[in-house]
Protein backbone atom coordinates (compact mmCIF):
# COMPACT_ATOMS: atom_id res chain seq x y z
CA UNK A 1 0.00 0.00 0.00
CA UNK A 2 1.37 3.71 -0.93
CA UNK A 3 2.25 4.96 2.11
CA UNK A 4 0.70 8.36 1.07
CA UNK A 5 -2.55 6.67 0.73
CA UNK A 6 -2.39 5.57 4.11
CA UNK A 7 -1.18 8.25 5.20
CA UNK A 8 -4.32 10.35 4.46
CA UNK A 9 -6.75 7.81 5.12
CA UNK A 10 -5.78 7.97 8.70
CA UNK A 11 -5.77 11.89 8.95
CA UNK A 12 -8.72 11.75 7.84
CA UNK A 13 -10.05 9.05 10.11
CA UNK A 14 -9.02 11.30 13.17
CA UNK A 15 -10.36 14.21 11.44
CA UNK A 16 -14.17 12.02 10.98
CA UNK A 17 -13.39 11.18 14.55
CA UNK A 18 -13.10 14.85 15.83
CA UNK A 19 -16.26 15.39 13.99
CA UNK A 20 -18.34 13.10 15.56
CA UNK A 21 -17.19 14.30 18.77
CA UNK A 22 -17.85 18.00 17.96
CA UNK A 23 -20.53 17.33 16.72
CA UNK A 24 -21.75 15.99 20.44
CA UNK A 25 -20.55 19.23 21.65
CA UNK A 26 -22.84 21.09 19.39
CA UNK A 27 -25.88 18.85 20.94
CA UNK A 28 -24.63 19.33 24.54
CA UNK A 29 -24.38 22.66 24.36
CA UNK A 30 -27.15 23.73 22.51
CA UNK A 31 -25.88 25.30 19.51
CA UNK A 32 -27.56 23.31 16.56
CA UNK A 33 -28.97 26.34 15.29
CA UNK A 34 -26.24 28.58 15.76
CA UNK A 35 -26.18 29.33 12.37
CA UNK A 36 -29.53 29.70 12.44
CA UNK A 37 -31.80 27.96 9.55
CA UNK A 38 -28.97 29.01 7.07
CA UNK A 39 -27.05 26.33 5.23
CA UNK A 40 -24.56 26.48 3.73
CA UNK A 41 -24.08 29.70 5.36
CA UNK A 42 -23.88 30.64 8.97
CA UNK A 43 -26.47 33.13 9.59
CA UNK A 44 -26.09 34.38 6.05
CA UNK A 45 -22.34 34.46 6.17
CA UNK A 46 -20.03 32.80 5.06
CA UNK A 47 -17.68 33.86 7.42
CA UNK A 48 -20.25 34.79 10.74
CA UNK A 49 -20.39 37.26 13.22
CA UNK A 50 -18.15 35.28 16.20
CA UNK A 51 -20.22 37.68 18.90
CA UNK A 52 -21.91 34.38 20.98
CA UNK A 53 -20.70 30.62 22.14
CA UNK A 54 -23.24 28.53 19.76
CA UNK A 55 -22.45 30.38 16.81
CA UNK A 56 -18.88 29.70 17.32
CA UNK A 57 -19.52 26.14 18.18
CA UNK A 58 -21.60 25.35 15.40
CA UNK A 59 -19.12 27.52 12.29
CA UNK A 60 -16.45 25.13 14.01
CA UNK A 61 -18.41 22.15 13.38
CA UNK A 62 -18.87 23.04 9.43
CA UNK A 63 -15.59 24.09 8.71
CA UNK A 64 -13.90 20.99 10.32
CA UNK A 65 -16.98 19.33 8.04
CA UNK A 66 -15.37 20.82 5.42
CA UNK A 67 -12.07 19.70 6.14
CA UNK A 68 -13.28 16.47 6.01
CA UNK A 69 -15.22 16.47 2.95
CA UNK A 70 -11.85 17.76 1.42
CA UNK A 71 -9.45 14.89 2.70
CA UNK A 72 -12.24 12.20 1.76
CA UNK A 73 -11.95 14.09 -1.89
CA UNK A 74 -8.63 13.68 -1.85
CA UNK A 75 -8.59 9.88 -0.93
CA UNK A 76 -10.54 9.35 -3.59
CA UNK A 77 -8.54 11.14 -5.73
CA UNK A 78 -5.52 9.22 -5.23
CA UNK A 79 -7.27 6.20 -5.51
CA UNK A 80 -8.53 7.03 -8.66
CA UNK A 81 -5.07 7.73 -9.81
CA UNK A 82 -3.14 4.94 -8.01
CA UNK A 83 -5.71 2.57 -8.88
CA UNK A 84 -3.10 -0.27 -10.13
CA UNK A 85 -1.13 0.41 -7.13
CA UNK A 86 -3.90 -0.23 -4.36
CA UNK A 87 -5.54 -3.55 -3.43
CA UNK A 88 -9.13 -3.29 -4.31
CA UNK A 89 -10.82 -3.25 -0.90
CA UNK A 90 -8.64 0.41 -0.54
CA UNK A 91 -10.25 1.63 -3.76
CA UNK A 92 -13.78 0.45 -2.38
CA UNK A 93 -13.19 1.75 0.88
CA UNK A 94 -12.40 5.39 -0.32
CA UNK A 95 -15.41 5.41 -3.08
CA UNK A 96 -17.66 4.50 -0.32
CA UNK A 97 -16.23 7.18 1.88
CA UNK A 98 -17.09 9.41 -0.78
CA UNK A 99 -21.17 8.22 -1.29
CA UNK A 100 -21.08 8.38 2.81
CA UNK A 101 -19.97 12.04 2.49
CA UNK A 102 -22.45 13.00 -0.16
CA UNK A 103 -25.27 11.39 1.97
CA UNK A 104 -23.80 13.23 5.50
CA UNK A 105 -24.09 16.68 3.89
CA UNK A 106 -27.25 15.69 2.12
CA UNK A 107 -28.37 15.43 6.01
CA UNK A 108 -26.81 17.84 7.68
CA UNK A 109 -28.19 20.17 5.32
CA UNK A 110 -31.57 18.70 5.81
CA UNK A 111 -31.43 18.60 9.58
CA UNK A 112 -30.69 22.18 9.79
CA UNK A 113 -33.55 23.39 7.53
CA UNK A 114 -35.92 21.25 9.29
CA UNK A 115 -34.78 22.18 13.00
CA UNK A 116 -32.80 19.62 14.33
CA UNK A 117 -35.44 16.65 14.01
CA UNK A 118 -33.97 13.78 16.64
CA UNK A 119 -34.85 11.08 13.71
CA UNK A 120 -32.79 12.91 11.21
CA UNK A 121 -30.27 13.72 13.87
CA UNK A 122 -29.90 10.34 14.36
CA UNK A 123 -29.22 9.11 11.11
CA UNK A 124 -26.08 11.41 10.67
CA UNK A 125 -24.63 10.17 13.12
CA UNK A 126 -25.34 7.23 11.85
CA UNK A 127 -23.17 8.15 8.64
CA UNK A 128 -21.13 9.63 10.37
CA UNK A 129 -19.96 6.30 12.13
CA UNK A 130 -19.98 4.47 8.47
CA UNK A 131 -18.00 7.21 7.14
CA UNK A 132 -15.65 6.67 10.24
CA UNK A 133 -15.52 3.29 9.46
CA UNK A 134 -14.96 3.32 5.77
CA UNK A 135 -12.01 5.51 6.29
CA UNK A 136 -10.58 2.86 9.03
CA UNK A 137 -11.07 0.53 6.50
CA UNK A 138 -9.03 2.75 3.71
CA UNK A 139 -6.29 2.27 5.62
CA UNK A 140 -5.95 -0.56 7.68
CA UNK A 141 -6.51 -2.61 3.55
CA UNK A 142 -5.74 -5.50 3.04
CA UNK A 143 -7.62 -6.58 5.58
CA UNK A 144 -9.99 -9.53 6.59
CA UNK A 145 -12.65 -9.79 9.12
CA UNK A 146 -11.06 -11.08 12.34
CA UNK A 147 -13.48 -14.09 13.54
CA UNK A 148 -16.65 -13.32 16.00
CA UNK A 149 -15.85 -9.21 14.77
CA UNK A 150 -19.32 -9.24 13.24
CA UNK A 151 -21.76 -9.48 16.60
CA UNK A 152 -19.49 -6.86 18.66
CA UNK A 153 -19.54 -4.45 15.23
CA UNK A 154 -23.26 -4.50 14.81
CA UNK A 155 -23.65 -4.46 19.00
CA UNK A 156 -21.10 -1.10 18.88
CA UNK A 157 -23.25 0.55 16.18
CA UNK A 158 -26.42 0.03 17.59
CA UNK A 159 -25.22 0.66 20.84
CA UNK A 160 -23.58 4.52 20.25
CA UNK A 161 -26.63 5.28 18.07
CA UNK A 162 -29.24 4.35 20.93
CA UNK A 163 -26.81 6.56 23.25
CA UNK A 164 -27.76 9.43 20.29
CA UNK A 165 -31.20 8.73 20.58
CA UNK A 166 -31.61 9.01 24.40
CA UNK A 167 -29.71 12.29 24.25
CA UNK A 168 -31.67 13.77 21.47
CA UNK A 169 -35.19 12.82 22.93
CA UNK A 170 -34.07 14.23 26.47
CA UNK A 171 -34.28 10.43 27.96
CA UNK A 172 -31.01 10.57 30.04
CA UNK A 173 -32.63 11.35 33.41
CA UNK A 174 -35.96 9.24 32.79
CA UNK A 175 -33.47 6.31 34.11
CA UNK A 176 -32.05 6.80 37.12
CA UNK A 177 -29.11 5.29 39.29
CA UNK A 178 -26.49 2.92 38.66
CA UNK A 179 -26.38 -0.14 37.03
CA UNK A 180 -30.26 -0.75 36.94
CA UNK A 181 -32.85 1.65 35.74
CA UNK A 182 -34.84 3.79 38.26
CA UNK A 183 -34.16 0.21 40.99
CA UNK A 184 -35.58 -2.03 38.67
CA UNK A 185 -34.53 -4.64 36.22
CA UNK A 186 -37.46 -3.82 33.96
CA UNK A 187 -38.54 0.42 34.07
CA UNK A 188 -41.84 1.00 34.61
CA UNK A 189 -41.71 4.87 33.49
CA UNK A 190 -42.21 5.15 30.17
CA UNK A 191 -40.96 4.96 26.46
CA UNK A 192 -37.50 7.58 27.53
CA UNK A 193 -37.26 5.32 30.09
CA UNK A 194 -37.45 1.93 27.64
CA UNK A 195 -35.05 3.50 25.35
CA UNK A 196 -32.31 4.56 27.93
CA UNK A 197 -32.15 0.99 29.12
CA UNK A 198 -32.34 -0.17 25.93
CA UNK A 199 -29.22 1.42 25.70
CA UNK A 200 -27.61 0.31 28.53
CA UNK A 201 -28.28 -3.50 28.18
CA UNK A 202 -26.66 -3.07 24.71
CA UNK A 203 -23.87 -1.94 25.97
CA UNK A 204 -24.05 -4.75 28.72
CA UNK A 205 -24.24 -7.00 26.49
CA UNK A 206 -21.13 -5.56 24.16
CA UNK A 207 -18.96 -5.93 27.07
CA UNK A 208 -19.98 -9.51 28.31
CA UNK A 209 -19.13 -10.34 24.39
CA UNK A 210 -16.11 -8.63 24.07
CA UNK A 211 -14.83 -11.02 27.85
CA UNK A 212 -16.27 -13.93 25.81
CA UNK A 213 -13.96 -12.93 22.43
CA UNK A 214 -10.98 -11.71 24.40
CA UNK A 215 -10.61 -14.91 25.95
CA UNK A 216 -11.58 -16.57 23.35
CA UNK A 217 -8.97 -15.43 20.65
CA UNK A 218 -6.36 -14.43 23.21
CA UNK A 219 -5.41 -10.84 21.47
CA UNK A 220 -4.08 -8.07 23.25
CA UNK A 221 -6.36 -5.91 20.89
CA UNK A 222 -9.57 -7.24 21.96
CA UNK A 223 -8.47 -6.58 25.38
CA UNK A 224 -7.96 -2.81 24.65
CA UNK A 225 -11.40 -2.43 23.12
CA UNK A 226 -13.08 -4.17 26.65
CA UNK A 227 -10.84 -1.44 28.32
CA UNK A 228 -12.02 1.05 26.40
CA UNK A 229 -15.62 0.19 26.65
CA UNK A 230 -15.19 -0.56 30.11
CA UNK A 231 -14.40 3.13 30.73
CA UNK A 232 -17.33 4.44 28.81
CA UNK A 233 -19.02 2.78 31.22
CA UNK A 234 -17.24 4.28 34.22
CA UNK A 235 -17.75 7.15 32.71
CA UNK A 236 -21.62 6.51 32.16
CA UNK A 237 -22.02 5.81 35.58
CA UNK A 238 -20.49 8.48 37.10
CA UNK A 239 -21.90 10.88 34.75
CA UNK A 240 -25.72 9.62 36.29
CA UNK A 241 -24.65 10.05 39.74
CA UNK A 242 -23.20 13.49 39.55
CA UNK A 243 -26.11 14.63 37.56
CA UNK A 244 -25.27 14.57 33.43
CA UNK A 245 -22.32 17.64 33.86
CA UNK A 246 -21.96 18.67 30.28
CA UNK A 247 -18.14 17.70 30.54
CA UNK A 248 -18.94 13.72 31.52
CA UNK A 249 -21.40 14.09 28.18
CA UNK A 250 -19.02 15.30 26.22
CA UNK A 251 -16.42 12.97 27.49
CA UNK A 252 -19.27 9.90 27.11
CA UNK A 253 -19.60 11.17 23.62
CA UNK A 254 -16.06 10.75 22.81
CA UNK A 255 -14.92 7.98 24.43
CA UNK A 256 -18.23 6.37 22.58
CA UNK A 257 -17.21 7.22 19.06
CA UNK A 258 -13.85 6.06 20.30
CA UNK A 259 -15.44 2.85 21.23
CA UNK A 260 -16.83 2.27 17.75
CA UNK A 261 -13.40 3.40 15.87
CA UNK A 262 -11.56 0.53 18.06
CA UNK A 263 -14.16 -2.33 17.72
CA UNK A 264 -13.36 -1.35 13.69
CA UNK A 265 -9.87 -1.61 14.05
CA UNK A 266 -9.83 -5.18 16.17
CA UNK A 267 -12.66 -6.56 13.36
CA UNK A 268 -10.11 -5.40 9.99
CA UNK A 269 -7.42 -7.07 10.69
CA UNK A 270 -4.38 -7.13 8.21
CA UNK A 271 -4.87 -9.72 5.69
CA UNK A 272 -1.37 -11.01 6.71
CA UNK A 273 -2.13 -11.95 10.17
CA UNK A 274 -2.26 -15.58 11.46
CA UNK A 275 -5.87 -16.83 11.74
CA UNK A 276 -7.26 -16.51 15.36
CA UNK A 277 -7.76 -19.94 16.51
């Protein structure tokens, strides 16, 4: 693989990454319309006004955007011209970078001009996770699935994207205390309630999975990701005892995109690697 290639796929991984993670920030500190309805200006502007917090916040999140859109360009770009130089799965992995990025603005400009609609919210992150993903992939090629990488994958997705959901429908204190929800092993309180511990048994349930495939394969890698997750959960918990402080969400926030960027890394393994027994 060039090593330019690689290069750029990765910068641009960490760049998707920040993204994600800013654009929690945005949500946790209310500045999804701090530009307003306008896109893809910022309150009319293409260069706003800095006078208040949101409108800073949310310019910061579109031009890092745009940053992004730019590297995933230029991925393409080179794969387009090193095409006899990359394995295939790099050249698929960038074009599909590139359809994830048309589909994330697509969104974002959508979700803006309808007022930040929790469904619609939802499914950029959603993209935004793919696009993550596809970039991982870029780079990390060749690669092959690493055995039992499908169930923690799908359980990581689902599991960050629930997280998303009870944010953006205000469900976080509908379940109280630590592990179980409001005392009880089954919450009594309502749909917020249902989909906040919906939430948490996923991410019960990654963890028990990722002891299970840890010990199973006997990789140091798969150990990291259980640490990792472990400490979003540390950080879960005492982010419900001391309240929700906007710092323990935003740290929750990143530490959860972090959780699905590692659980990507353990499941595309080098295609060079010995088989896990």
């Amino acid at each position: 693989m060039p090593k330019r290639f690689v290069t750029l796929a990765w910068i641009a991984a960490g760049c998707a990454y920040l993204l994600i993670v800013l654009g929690a920030v945005v949500r946790i500190s209310g500045s999804g319309m701090g530009c307003g309805d306008h896109w893809p200006l910022c309150n009319g502007h293409l260069v706003p006004p800095l006078n208040d917090i949101p409108t800073v916040i949310e310019w910061s999140h579109r031009l890092l955007a745009a940053l992004v859109s730019l590297l995933v360009l230029a991925l393409a770009a080179l794969a387009w011209r090193g095409a006899r130089s990359l394995e295939p799965g790099a050249r698929g992995a960038a074009y599909t970078a590139v359809v994830l990025l048309v589909i994330q603005v697509l969104l974002g400009a959508v979700t803006v001009k309808t007022g930040l609609t929790p469904v619609l919210v939802i499914l950029h992150l959603a993209t935004a996770m793919l696009l993550l993903a596809a970039l991982i992939a870029a780079a990390r090629a060749p690669w092959i699935p690493a055995p039992g990488s499908w169930l923690p994958l799908a359980l990581a997705f689902i599991t960050v994207l629930f997280g998303g959901l009870t944010a953006n429908l205000g469900a976080m204190a509908s379940c109280g205390g630590f592990p179980l929800c409001n005392g009880q092993i089954i919450p009594h309180e309502g749909p917020l309630a249902a989909i906040h511990w919906t939430h948490r048994l996923l991410a019960y349930t990654l963890i028990g999975y990722l002891v299970w495939w840890a010990v199973r394969s006997r990789e140091r890698r798969v150990w990291g990701v259980f640490g990792i997750v472990a400490l979003q959960i540390a950080i879960a918990a005492t982010m419900i005892q001391l309240g929700f402080p906007g710092a323990l969400q935003a740290a929750h926030a990143a530490v959860g995109a972090g959780v699905w960027a590692t659980v990507v890394i353990a499941g595309v393994r080098p295609a060079t690697a010995s088989s896990v027994p």
